[in-house]
C-alpha atoms as a PDB file:
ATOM      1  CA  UNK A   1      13.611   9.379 -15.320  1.00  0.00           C
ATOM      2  CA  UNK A   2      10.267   8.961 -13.584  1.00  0.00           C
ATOM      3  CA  UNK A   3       9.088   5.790 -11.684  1.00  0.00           C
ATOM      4  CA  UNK A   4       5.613   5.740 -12.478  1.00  0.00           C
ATOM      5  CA  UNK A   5       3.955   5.491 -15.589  1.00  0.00           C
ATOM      6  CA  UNK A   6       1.087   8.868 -15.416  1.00  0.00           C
ATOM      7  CA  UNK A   7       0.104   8.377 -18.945  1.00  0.00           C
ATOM      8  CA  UNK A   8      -0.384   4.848 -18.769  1.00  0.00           C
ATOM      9  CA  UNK A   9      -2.831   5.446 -15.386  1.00  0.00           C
ATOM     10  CA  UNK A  10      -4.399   8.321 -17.889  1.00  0.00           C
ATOM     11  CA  UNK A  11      -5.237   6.137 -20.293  1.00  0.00           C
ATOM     12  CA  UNK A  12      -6.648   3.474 -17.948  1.00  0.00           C
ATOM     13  CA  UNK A  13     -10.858   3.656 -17.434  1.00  0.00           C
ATOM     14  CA  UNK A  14     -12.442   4.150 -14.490  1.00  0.00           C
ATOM     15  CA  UNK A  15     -14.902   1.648 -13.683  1.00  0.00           C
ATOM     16  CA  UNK A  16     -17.853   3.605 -11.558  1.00  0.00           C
ATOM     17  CA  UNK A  17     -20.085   0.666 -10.432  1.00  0.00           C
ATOM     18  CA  UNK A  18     -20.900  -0.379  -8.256  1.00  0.00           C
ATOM     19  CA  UNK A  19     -17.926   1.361  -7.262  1.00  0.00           C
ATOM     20  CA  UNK A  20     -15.459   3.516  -8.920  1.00  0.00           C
ATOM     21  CA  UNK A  21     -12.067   1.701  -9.267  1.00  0.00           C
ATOM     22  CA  UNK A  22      -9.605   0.978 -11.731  1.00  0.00           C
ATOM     23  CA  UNK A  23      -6.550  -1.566 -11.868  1.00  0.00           C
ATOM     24  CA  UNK A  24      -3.379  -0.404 -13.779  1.00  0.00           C
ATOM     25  CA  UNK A  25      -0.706  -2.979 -14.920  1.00  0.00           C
ATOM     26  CA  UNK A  26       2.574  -2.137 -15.478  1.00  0.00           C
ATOM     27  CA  UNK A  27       2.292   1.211 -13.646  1.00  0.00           C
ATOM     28  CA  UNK A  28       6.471   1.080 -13.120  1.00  0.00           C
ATOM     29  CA  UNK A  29       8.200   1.787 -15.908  1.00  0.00           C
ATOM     30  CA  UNK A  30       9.838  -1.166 -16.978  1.00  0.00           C
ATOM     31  CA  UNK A  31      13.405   0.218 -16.879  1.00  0.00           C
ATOM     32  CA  UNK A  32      12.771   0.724 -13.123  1.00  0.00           C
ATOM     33  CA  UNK A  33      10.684  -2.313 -11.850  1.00  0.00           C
ATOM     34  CA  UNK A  34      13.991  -4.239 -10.579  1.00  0.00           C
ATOM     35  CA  UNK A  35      15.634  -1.287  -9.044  1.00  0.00           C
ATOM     36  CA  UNK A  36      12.762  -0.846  -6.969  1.00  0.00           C
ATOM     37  CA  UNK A  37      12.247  -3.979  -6.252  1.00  0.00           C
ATOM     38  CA  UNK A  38      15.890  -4.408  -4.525  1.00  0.00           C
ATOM     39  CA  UNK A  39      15.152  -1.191  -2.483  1.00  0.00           C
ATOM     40  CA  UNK A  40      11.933  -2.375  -1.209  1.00  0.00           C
ATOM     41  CA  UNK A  41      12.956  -2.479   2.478  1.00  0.00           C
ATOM     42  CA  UNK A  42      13.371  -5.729   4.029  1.00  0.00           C
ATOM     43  CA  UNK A  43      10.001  -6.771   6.314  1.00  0.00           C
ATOM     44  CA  UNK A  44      10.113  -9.833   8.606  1.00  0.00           C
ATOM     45  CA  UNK A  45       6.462  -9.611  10.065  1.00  0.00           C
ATOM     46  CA  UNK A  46       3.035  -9.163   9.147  1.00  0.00           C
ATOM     47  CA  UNK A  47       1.572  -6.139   9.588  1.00  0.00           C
ATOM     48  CA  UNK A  48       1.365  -2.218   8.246  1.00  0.00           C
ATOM     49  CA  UNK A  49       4.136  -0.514   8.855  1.00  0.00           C
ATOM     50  CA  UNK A  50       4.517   3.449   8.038  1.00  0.00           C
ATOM     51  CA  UNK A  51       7.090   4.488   5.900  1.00  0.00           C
ATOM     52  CA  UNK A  52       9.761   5.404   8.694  1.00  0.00           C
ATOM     53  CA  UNK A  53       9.757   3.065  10.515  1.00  0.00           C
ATOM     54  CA  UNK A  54      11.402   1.155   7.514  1.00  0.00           C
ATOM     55  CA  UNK A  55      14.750   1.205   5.550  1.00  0.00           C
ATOM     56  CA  UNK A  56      14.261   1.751   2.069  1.00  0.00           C
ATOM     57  CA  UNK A  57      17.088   1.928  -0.397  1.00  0.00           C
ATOM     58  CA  UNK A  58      17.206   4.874  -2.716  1.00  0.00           C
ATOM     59  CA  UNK A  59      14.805   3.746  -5.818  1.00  0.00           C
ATOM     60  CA  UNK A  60      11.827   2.724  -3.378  1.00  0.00           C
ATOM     61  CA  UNK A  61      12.511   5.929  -1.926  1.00  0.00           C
ATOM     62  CA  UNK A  62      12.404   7.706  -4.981  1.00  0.00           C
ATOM     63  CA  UNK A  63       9.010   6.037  -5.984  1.00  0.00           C
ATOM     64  CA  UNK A  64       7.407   7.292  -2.398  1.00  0.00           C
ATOM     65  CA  UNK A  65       7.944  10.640  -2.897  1.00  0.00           C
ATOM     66  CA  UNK A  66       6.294  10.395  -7.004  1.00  0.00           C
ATOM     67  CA  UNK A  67       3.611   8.596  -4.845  1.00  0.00           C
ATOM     68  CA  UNK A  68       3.054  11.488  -2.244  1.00  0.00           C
ATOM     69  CA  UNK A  69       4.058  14.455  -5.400  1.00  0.00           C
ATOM     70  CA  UNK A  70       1.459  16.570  -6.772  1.00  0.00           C
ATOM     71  CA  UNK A  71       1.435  15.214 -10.300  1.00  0.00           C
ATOM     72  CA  UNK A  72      -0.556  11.712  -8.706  1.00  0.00           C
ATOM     73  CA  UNK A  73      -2.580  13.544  -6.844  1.00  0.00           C
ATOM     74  CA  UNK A  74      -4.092  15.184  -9.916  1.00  0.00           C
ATOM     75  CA  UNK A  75      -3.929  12.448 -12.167  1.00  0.00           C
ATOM     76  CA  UNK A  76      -6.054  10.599  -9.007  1.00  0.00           C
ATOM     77  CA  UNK A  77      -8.553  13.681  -8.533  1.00  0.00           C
ATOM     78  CA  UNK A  78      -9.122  13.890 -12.668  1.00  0.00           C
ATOM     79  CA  UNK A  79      -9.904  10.461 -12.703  1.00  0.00           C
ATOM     80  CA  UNK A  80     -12.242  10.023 -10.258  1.00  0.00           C
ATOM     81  CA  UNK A  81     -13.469  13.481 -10.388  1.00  0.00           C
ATOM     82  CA  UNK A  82     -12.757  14.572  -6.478  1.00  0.00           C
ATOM     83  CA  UNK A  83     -10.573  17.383  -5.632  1.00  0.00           C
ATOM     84  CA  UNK A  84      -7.025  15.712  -3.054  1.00  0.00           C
ATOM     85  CA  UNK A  85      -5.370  18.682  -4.172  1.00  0.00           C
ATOM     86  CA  UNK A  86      -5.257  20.136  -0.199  1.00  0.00           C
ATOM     87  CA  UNK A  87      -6.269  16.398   0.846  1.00  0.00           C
ATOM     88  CA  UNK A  88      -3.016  14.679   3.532  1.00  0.00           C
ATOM     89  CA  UNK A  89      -1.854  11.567   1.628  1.00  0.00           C
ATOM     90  CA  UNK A  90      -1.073   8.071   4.686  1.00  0.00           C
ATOM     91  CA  UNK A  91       1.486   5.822   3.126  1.00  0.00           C
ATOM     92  CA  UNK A  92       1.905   2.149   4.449  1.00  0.00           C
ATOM     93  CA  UNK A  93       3.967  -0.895   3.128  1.00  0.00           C
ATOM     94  CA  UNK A  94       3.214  -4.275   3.587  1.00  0.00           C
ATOM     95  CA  UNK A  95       5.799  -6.878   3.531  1.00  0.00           C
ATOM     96  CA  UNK A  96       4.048 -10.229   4.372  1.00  0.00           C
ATOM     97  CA  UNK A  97       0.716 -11.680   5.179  1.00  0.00           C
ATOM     98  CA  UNK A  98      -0.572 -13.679   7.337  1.00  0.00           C
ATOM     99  CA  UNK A  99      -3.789 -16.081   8.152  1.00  0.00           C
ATOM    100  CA  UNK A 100      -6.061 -13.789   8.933  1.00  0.00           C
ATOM    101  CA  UNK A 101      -5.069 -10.739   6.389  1.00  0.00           C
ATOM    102  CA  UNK A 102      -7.645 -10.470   3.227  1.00  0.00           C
ATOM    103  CA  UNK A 103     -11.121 -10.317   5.195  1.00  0.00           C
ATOM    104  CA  UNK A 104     -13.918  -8.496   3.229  1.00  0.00           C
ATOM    105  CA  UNK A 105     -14.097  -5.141   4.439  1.00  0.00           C
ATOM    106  CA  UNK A 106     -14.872  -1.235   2.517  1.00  0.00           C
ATOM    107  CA  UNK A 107     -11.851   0.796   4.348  1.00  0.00           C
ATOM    108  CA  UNK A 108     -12.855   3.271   7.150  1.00  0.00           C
ATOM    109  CA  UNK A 109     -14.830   7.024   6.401  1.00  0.00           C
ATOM    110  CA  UNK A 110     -11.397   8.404   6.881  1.00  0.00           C
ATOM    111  CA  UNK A 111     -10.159   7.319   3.883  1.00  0.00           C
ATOM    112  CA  UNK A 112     -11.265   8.911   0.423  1.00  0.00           C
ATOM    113  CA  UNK A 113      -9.235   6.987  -1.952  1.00  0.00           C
ATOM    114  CA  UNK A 114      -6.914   4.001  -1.608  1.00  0.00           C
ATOM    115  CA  UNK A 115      -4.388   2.913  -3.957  1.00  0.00           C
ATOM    116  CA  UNK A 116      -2.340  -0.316  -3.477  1.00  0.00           C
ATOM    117  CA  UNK A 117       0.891  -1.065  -5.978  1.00  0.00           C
ATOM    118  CA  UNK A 118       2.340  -4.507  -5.861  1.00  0.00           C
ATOM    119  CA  UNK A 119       5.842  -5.534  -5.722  1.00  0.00           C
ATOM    120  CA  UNK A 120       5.929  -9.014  -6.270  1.00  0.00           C
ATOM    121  CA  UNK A 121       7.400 -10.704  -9.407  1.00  0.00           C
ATOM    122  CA  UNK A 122       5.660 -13.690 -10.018  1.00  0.00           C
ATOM    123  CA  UNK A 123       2.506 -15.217  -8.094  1.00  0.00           C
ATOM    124  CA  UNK A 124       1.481 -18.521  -8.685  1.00  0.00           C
ATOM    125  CA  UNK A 125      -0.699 -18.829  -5.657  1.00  0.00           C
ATOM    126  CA  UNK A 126      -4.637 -18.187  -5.894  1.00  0.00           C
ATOM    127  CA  UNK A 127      -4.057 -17.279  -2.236  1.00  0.00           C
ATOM    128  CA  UNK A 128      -3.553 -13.480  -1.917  1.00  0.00           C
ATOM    129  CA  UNK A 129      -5.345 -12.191  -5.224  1.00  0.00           C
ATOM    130  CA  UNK A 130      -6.892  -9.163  -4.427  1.00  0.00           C
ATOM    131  CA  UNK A 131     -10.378  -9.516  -5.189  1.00  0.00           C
ATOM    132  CA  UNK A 132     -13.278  -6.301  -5.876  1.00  0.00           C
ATOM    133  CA  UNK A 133     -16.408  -7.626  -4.777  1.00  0.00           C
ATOM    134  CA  UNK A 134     -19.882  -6.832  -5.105  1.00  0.00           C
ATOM    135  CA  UNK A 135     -21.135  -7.873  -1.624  1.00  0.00           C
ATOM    136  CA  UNK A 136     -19.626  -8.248   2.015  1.00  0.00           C
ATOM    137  CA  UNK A 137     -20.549 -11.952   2.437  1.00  0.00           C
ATOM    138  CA  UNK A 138     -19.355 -13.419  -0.505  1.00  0.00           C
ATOM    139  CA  UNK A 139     -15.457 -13.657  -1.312  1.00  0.00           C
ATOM    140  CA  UNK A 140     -16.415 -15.414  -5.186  1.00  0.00           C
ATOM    141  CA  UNK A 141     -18.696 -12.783  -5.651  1.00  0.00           C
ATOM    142  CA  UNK A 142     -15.916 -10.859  -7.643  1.00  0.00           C
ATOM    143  CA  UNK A 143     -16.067  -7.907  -9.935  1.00  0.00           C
ATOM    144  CA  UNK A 144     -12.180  -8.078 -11.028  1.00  0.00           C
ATOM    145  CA  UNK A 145      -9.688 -10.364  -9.608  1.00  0.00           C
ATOM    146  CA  UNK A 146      -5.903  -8.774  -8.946  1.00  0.00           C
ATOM    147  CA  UNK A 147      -2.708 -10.778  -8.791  1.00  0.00           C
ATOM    148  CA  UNK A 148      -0.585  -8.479  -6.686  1.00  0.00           C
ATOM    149  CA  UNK A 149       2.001  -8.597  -9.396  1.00  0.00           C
ATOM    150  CA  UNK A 150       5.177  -6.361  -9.379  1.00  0.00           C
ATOM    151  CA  UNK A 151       3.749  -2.848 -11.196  1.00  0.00           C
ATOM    152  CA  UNK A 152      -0.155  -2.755 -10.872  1.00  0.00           C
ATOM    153  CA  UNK A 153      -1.983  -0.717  -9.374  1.00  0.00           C
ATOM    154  CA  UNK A 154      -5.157  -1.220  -8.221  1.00  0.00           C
ATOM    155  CA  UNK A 155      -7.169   1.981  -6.878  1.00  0.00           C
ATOM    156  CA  UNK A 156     -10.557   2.783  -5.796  1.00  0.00           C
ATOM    157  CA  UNK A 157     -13.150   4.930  -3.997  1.00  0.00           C
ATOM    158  CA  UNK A 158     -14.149   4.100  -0.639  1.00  0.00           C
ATOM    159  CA  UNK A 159     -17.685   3.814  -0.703  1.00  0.00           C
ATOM    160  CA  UNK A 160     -20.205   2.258   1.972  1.00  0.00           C
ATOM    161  CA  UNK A 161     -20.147  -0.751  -1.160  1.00  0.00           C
ATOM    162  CA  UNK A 162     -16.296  -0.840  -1.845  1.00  0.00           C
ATOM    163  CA  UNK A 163     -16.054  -4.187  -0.790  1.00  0.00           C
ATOM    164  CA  UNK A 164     -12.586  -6.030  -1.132  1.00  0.00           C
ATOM    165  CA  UNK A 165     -10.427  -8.907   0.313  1.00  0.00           C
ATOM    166  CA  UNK A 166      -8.787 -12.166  -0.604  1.00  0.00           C
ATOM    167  CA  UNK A 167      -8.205 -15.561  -0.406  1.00  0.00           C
ATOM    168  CA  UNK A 168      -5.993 -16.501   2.720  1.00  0.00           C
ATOM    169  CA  UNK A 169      -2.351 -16.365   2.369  1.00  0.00           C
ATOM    170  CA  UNK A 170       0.640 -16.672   4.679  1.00  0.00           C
ATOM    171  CA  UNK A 171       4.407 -14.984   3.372  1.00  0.00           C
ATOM    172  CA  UNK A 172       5.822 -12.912   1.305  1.00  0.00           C
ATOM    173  CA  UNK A 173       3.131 -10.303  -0.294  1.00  0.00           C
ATOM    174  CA  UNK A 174       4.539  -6.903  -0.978  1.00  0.00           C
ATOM    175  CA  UNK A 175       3.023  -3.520  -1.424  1.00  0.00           C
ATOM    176  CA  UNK A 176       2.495   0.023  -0.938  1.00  0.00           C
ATOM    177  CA  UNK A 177      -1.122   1.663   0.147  1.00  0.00           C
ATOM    178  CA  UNK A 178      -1.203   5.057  -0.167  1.00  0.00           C
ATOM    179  CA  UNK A 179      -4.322   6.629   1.005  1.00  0.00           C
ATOM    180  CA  UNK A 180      -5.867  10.165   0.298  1.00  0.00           C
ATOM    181  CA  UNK A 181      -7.694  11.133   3.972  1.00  0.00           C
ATOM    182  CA  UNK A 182     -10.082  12.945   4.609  1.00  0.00           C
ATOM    183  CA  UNK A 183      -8.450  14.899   7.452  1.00  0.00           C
ATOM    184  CA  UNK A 184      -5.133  15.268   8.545  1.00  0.00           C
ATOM    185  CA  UNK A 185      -5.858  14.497  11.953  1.00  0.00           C
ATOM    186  CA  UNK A 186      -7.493  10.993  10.324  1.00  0.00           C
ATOM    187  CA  UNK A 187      -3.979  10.412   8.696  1.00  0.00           C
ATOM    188  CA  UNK A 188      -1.952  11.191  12.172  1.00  0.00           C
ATOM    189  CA  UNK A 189      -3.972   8.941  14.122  1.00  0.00           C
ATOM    190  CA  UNK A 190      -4.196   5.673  11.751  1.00  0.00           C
ATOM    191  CA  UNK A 191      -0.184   6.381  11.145  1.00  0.00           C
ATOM    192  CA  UNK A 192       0.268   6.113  15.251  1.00  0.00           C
ATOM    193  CA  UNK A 193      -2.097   3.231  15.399  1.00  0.00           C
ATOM    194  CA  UNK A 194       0.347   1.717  12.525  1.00  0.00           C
ATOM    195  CA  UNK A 195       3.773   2.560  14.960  1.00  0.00           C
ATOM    196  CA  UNK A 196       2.436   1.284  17.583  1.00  0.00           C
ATOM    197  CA  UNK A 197       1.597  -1.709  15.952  1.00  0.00           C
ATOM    198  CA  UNK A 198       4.843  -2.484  14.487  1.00  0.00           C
ATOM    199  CA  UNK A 199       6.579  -1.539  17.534  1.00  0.00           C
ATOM    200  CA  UNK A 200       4.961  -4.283  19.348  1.00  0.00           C
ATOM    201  CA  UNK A 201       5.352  -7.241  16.726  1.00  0.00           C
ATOM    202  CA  UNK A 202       9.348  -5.797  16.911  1.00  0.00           C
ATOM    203  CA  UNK A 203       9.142  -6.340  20.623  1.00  0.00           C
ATOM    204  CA  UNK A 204       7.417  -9.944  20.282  1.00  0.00           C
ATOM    205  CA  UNK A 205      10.187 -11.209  17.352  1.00  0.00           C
ATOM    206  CA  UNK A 206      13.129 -10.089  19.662  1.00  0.00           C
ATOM    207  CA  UNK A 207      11.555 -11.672  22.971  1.00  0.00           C
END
């Protein structure tokens, strides 16, 4: 049975401005949110951390590879009407945040289209809601405001205007990013920048 729910993101609209993005809820099937949610690997740091150099059980890994298969990838280019067919696709999980995670900030040139999916049953906090905004000053001035609830989706262009961030929050906040790049030399490098990165904060928890 499949993880994600294509027809639902189908039948989702695109926003276009002043950016295109969309927000899908409930983009796991609902006969798969909890066995995903028990194989999302266990994270003990802040931090992005590329795929491998994490222990998924089978159902998470299951949902990466509908994430990275070709029938996303053109549901993602039909919808926002640019061709990832021969695009590299970057996946990262998050685990936890920290203070400083959330600043307003548009995603680097490298990256054409970013997708985040939330695995996080229930969030009371207003701490951690990922907001859309309209400028890069102003964290209330909000287009759409996302709780990063277990099974939505929120995807959008990058754009020189596709500001987003959120309120500070510190613990658990889990998700996937997957990006479409530009290059594959783009991916390769921010995926080394990633290891490197997590290999360090493994070094500083053990010392």
């Amino acid at each position: 049975m499949p993880i994600l729910d294509l027809d639902r993101f189908a039948q989702t609209k695109l926003t276009t401005a002043p950016f295109k993005h969309m927000v899908v809820s409930d983009f796991i099937a609902a006969d798969q949110k909890q066995a995903v949610l028990r194989d999302f690997p266990a994270i003990d740091h802040a931090g992005l951390l590329p795929v491998e150099a994490t222990r998924p059980g089978p159902s998470f890994t299951a949902l990466i590879d509908e994430l990275t298969g070709p029938a996303l990838t053109l549901a993602v280019s039909r919808k926002f009407g640019i061709d990832l067919t021969d695009r590299p696709t970057m996946v990262t999980i998050r685990g936890r945040a920290q203070e400083k995670d959330g600043r307003i900030h548009t995603d680097s040139e490298t990256k054409l289209i970013t997708a985040l999916l939330y695995f996080n049953e229930e969030w009371q906090s207003q701490g951690g809601r990922l907001r859309l905004l309209r400028t890069a000053d102003d964290l209330n001035d909000i287009i759409t405001e996302v709780p990063p609830s277990l099974g939505t989706l929120v995807a959008f262009q990058r754009s020189d205007n596709s500001f987003h961030g959120h309120e500070p929050f510190v613990g658990v906040r889990r998700y996937v990013m997957i990006n479409w790049m530009a290059s594959g030399f783009s991916a390769q490098r921010e995926l080394m920048r990633h290891r490197l990165s997590a290999q360090a904060k493994r070094l500083l928890n053990y010392a």
